[in-house]
Structures are given as structure tokens and as C-alpha cells.
Protein backbone atom coordinates (compact mmCIF):
# COMPACT_ATOMS: atom_id res chain seq x y z
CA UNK A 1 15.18 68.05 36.59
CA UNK A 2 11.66 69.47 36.06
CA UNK A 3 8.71 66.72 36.34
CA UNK A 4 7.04 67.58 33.84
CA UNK A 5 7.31 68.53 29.91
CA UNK A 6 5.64 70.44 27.55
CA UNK A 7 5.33 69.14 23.83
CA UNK A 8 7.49 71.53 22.11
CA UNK A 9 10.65 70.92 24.86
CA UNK A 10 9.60 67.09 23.80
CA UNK A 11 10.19 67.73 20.08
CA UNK A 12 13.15 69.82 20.52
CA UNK A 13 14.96 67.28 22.63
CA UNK A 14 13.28 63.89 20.28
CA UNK A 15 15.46 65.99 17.53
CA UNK A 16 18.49 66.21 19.48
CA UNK A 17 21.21 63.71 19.81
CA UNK A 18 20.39 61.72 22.82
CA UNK A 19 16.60 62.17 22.36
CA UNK A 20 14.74 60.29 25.60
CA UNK A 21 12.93 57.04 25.45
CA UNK A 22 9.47 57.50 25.39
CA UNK A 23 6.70 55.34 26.86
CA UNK A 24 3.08 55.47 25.64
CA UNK A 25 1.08 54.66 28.50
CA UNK A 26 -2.83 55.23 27.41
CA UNK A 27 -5.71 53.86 29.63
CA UNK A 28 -8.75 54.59 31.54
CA UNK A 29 -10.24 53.12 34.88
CA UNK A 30 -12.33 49.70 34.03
CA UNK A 31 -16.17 50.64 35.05
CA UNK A 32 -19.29 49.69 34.43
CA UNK A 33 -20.33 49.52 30.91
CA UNK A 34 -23.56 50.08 28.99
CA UNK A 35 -24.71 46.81 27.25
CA UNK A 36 -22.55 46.16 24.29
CA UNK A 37 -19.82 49.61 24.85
CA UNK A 38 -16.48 48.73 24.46
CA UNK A 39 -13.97 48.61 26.91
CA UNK A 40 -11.30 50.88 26.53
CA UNK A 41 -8.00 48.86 24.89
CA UNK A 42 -4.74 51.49 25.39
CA UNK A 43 -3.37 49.31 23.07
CA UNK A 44 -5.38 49.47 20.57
CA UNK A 45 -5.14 53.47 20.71
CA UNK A 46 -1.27 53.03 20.41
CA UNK A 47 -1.63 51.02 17.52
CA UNK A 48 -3.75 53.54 15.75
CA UNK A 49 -1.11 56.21 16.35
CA UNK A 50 1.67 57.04 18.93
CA UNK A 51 4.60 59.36 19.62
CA UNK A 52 7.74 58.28 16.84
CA UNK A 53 9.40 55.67 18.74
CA UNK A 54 7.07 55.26 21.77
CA UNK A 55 6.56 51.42 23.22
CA UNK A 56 3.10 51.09 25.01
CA UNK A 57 3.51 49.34 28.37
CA UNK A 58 0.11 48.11 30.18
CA UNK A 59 -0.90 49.75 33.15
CA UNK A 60 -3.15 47.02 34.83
CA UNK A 61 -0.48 44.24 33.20
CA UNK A 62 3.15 45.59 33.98
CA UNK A 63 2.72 48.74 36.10
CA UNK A 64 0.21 47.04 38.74
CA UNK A 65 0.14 43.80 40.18
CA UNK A 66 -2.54 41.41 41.13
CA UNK A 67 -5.70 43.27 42.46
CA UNK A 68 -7.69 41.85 45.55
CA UNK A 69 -9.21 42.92 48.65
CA UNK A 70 -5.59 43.04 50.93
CA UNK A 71 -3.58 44.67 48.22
CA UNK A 72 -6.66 47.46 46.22
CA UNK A 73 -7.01 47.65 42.85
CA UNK A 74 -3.89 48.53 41.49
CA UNK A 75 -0.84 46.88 44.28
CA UNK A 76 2.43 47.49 43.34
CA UNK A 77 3.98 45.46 40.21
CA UNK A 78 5.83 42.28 40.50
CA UNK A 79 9.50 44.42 40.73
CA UNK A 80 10.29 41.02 37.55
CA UNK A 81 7.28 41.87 35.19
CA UNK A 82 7.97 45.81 36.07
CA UNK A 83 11.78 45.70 35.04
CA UNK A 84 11.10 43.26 31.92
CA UNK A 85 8.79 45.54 30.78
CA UNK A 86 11.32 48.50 30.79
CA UNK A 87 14.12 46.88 29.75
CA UNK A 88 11.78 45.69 26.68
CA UNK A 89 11.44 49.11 25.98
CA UNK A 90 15.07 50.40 26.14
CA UNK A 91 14.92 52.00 29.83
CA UNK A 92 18.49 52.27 30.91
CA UNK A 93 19.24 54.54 34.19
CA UNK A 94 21.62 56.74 32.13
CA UNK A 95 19.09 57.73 29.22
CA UNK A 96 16.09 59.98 29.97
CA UNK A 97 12.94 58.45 29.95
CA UNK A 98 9.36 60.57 28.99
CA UNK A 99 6.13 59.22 29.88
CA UNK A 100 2.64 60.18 28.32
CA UNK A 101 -1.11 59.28 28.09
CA UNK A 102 -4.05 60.31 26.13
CA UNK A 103 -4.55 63.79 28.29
CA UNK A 104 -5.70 62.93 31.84
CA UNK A 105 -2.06 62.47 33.23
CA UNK A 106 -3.17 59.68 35.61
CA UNK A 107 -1.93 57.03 33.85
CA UNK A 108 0.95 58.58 33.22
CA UNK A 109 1.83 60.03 36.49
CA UNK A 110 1.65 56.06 37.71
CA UNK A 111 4.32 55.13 35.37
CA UNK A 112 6.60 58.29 36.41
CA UNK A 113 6.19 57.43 40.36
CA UNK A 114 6.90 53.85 39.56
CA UNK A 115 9.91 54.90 37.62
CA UNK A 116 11.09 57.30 40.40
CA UNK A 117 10.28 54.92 43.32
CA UNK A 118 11.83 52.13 41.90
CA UNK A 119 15.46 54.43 41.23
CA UNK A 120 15.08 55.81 37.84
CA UNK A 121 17.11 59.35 38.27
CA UNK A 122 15.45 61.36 35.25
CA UNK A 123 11.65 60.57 34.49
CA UNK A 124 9.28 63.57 33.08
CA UNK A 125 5.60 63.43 32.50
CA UNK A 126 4.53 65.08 29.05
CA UNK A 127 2.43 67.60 30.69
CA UNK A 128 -1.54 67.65 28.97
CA UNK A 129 -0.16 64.23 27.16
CA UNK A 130 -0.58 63.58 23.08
CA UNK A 131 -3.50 65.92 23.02
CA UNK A 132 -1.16 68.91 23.23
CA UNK A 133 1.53 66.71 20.74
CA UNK A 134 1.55 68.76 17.55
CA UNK A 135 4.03 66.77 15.39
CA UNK A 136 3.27 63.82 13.21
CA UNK A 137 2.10 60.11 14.66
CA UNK A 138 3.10 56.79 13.79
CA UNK A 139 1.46 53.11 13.41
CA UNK A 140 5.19 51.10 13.15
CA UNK A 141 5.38 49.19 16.23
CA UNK A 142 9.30 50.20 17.39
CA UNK A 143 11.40 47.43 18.23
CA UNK A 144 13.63 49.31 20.74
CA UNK A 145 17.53 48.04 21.68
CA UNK A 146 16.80 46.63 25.45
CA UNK A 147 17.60 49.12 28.16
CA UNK A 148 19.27 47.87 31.13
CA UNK A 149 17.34 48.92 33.95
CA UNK A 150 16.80 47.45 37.25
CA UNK A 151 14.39 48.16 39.32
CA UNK A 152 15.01 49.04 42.81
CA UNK A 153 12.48 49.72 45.44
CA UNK A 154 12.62 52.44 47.57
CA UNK A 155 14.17 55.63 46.15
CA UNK A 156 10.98 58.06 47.41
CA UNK A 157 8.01 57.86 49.72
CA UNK A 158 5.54 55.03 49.81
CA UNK A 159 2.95 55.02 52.80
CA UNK A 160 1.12 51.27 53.14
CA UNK A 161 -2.40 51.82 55.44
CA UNK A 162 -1.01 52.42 59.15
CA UNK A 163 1.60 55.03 57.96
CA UNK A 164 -1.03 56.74 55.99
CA UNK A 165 -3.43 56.70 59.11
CA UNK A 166 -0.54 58.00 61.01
CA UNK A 167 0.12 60.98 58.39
CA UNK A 168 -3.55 61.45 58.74
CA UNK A 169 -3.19 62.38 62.22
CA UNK A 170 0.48 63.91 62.61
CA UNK A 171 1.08 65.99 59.38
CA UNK A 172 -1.08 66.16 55.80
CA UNK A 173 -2.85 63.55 53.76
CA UNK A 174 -4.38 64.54 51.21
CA UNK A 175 -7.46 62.40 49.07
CA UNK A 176 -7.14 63.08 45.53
CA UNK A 177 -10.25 61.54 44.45
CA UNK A 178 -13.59 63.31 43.98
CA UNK A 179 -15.17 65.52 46.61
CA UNK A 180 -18.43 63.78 46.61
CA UNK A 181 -16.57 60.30 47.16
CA UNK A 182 -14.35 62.02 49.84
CA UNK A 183 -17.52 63.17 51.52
CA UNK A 184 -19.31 59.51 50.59
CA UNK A 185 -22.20 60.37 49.13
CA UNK A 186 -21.13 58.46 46.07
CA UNK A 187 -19.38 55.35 45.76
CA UNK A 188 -19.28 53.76 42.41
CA UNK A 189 -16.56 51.29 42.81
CA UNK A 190 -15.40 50.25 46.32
CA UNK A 191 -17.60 48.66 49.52
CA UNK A 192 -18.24 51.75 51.58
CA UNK A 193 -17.88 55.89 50.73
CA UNK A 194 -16.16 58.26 52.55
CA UNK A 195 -12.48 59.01 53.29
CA UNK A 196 -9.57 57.82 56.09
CA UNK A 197 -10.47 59.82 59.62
CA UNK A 198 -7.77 63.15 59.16
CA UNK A 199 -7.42 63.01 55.65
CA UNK A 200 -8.43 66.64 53.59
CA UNK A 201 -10.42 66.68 49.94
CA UNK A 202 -8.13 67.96 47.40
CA UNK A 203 -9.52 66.35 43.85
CA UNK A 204 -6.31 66.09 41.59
CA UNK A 205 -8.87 67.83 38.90
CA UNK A 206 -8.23 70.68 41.21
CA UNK A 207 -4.67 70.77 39.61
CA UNK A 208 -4.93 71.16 36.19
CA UNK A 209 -6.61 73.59 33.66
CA UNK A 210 -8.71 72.76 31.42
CA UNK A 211 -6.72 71.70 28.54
CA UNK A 212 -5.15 68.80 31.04
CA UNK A 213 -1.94 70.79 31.60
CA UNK A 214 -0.66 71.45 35.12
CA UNK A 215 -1.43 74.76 36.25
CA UNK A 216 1.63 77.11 37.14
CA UNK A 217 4.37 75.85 39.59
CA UNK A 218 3.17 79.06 41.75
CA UNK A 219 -0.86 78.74 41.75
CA UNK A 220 -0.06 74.81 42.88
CA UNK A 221 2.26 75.81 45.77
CA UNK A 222 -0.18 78.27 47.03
CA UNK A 223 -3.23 75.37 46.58
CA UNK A 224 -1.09 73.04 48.31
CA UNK A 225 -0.27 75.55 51.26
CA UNK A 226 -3.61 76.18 51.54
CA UNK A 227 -4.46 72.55 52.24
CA UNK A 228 -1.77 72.32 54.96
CA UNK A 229 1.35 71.15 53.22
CA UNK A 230 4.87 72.89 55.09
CA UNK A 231 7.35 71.63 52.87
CA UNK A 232 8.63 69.53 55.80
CA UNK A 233 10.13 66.23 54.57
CA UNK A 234 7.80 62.96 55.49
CA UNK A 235 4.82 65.15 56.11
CA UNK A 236 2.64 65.14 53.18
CA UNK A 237 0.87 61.88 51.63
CA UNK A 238 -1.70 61.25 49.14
CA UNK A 239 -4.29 58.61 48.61
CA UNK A 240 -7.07 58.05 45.91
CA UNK A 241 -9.20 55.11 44.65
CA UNK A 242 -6.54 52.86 43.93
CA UNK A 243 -2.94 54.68 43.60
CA UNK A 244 -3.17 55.57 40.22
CA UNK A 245 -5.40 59.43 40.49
CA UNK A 246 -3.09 60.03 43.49
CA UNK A 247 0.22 59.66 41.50
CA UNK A 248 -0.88 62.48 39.74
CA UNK A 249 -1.22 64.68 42.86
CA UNK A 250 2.01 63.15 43.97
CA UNK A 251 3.84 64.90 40.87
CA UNK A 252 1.42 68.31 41.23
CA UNK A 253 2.81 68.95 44.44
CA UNK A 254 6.33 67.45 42.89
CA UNK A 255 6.02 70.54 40.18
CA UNK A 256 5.04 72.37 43.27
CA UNK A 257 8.27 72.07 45.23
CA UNK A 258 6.69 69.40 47.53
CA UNK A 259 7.56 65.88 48.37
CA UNK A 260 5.05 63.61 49.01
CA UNK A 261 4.43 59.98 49.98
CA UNK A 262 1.86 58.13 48.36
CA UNK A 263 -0.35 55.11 49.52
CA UNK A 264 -0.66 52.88 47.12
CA UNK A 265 -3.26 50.76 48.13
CA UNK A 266 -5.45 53.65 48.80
CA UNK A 267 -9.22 53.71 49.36
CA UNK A 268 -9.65 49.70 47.62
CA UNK A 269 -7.33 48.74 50.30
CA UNK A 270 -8.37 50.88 52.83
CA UNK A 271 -11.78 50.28 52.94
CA UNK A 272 -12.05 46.73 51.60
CA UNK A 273 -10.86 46.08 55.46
CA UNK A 274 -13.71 46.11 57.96
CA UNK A 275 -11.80 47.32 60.93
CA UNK A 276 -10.56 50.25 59.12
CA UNK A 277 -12.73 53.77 60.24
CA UNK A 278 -14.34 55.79 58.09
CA UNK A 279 -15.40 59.28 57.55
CA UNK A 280 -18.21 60.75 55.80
CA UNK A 281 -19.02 64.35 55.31
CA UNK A 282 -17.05 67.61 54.13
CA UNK A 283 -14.81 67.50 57.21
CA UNK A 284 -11.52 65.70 57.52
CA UNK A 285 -12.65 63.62 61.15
């Protein structure tokens, strides 16, 4: 099954008779505010209008778990809160499930990877998210029949820090996050800039146009190619900020053909840890 769907396969298939359950999963990266700017509540942008039948689940709540300076930002979920949450809204392992954000994908791509690593066999991304959604919205909060899912670690490729140092150095690992962070001349968030020893710049904005869709299966293959991904199973793993920008490289090179590992912890992790090297500069070492 494809990763990814467009709008009008959604529609078709929301119409049909075993339409997919769909999970609204809006929400951007907490930073710095100006003095008295909101913060941004996902929430509250479901509540003002989602996809018919979608059930919001919280990114930093259910699809992360604690964050601190051994586990990054955004850890891996308590596998408990994680499968409550799905079950809560109707995940099952025999109906299709169909994620979506507002338009950036990242959030969205977390939820798919989550739903993939932890066993779910059909998961799709809506690709360019409710932006490119062209049918009607709805306030009614759904109050789904509970799915039956459990959640069970394991089903594809999760790096921690010494197997993503060891990808670095034996086969591809690619930083998804911005070049200027890669190259650490900017560091807005974490302790230090700069980028694991080995690992190559490839910004996941690299992978979409500029409507937010993915571009073509063909153009990402030939991007990824580029960067030094074979194909080769085990040899490709990606990295960001905090494992949420690099799930969404993780399903580019998925609509690419190409497996990939991802290190959750990422950079937060990575270089919260003193006796971790760094990098800096345009060049992987």
C-alpha cells in the first residue's frame, strides 16, 4: 500500500463502504514566543473544523513521551498512553487508518511511523494535509466505536544514538533538519549546533513542493540517490531536531522505494550529551 494519499482518493474511499479511520493530528514545534502570542493549541484548530469523523490525538501528549535531556524532546510514547489513545479513536489492525495535519506533514508523518513501528499494517499520510481537503468540515466532536489495537514495538527500523553513529560511518544518515543548523551556524533550540560526525544535510523541505505535497515518487528516488542511499536494507537512517521533521523524511524516501531507520531521539538527545562529537560546517566529518 502507497504511503501517502491525495484528497480526492481520501473522499472517494470516506464514501465507500469501509471508509478508513481518520486521525487529525494538527501541531507545530513549541518556540519562543513574542510577548503575549499565543501558543499554538492543535486542538483548538480541530475544534474549529476537521475532516467528517476525524478524532484529534496530541502529539506532545499521546504520540511522545516525557521529554528530558537522556531521552530529546519528543522520546517515544508510553506503548499504554499510545494504544489508549488509538483504541479511543477506533484503530483496529484490520481497518485502514489515514493520518493528516494542517499542511507541513511533520506531524503527521510522526503519527504514521508510530503507527507502522508499533505493527499497524495499513497507515497513509494525506499527502499536503487539510489544506489540499476540498470537501466540507465539521465542528461535532465524533465519538468513535473503540478500535482494538495493540501496540507492538518493533515492526520497522528505529536507530537509538550508537546505531545512528554507526550508520553515520558504515552506510547513510541523513539530517533532515535545516542546512544552516546542520552546518551550526544557527541553533535556536538545543545546547550546541552542528550535526553527528558522517551524517549528510538533506532538509525534509527539500522533499516537497510548494503546496506541501510530496514531490513525484521519481524526482525523490533520484534526490535520495544522490545523497547516497542504495536501496540496501539497514543502510539508510534519518535524524532531525527531535524525531518528529525526520519522520517525514522517513516516509519521503518510503514514497521513494527506500527503507529507512529513524533515530528518534535525534539532535535533543544527541547533543544534550557532552561526550557526544560534533560537526560544524557544510561537510559531513
Amino acid at each position: 500500500m502507497n504511503a501517502i494519499i491525495t484528497a480526492s482518493e481520501l473522499a472517494s474511499e470516506l464514501a465507500g463502504e469501509n471508509p478508513p479511520v481518520l486521525l487529525d493530528i494538527r501541531w507545530q514545534l513549541s518556540v519562543a514566543k513574542a510577548a503575549g502570542e499565543p501558543a499554538f493549541d492543535g486542538r483548538a484548530e480541530y475544534a474549529k473544523g476537521h475532516l467528517p469523523g476525524a478524532v484529534f490525538i496530541d502529539l506532545d501528549a499521546e504520540l511522545a513521551g516525557h521529554a528530558g535531556a537522556k531521552e530529546g524532546r519528543h522520546p517515544l510514547p508510553d506503548l499504554a498512553v499510545l494504544g489508549a489513545a488509538l483504541r479511543a479513536a477506533g484503530v483496529s489492525a484490520d481497518r485502514d487508518v489515514v493520518v493528516y495535519d494542517g499542511g507541513q506533514g511533520w506531524a503527521a508523518a510522526r503519527a504514521w511511523w508510530l503507527l507502522r513501528w508499533t505493527g499497524h499494517p495499513s497507515v497513509r499520510v494525506l499527502d499536503g494535509g487539510l489544506a489540499t481537503w476540498e470537501g466540507p468540515l465539521e465542528t461535532e466532536i465524533p465519538s468513535p466505536e473503540p478500535g482494538t489495537f495493540t501496540p507492538a514495538p518493533g515492526a520497522t527500523g528505529l536507530l537509538d544514538a550508537d546505531g545512528a553513529a554507526a550508520l553515520a560511518r558504515s552506510g547513510l544518515l541523513l539530517d533532515a533538519r535545516a542546512a544552516e543548523r546542520y552546518r551550526g551556524d544557527v541553533e535556536p533550540i538545543d545546547r550546541v549546533g552542528g550535526h553527528i560526525p558522517g551524517a549528510v544535510s538533506a532538509p525534509t523541505t527539500q522533499n516537497v513542493a510548494a503546496d506541501g505535497r510530496f514531490l513525484p515518487a521519481a524526482e525523490l528516488a533520484d534526490r535520495f540517490t544522490t545523497l547516497g542511499a542504495t536501496g540496501a536494507a539497514g543502510q539508510v537512517g534519518v535524524y532531525c531536531g527531535s524525531g518528529v521533521s525526520g519522520a517525514h523524511e522517513v516516509l519521503a524516501l518510503a514514497v521513494a522505494g527506500i527503507d529507512a531507520q529513524l533515530y528518534v531521539g535525534s539532535w535533543s538527545q544527541w547533543s544534550a550529551d557532552e561526550s557526544r562529537p560534533v560537526a560544524t560546517g557544510p561537510d559531513p566529518q
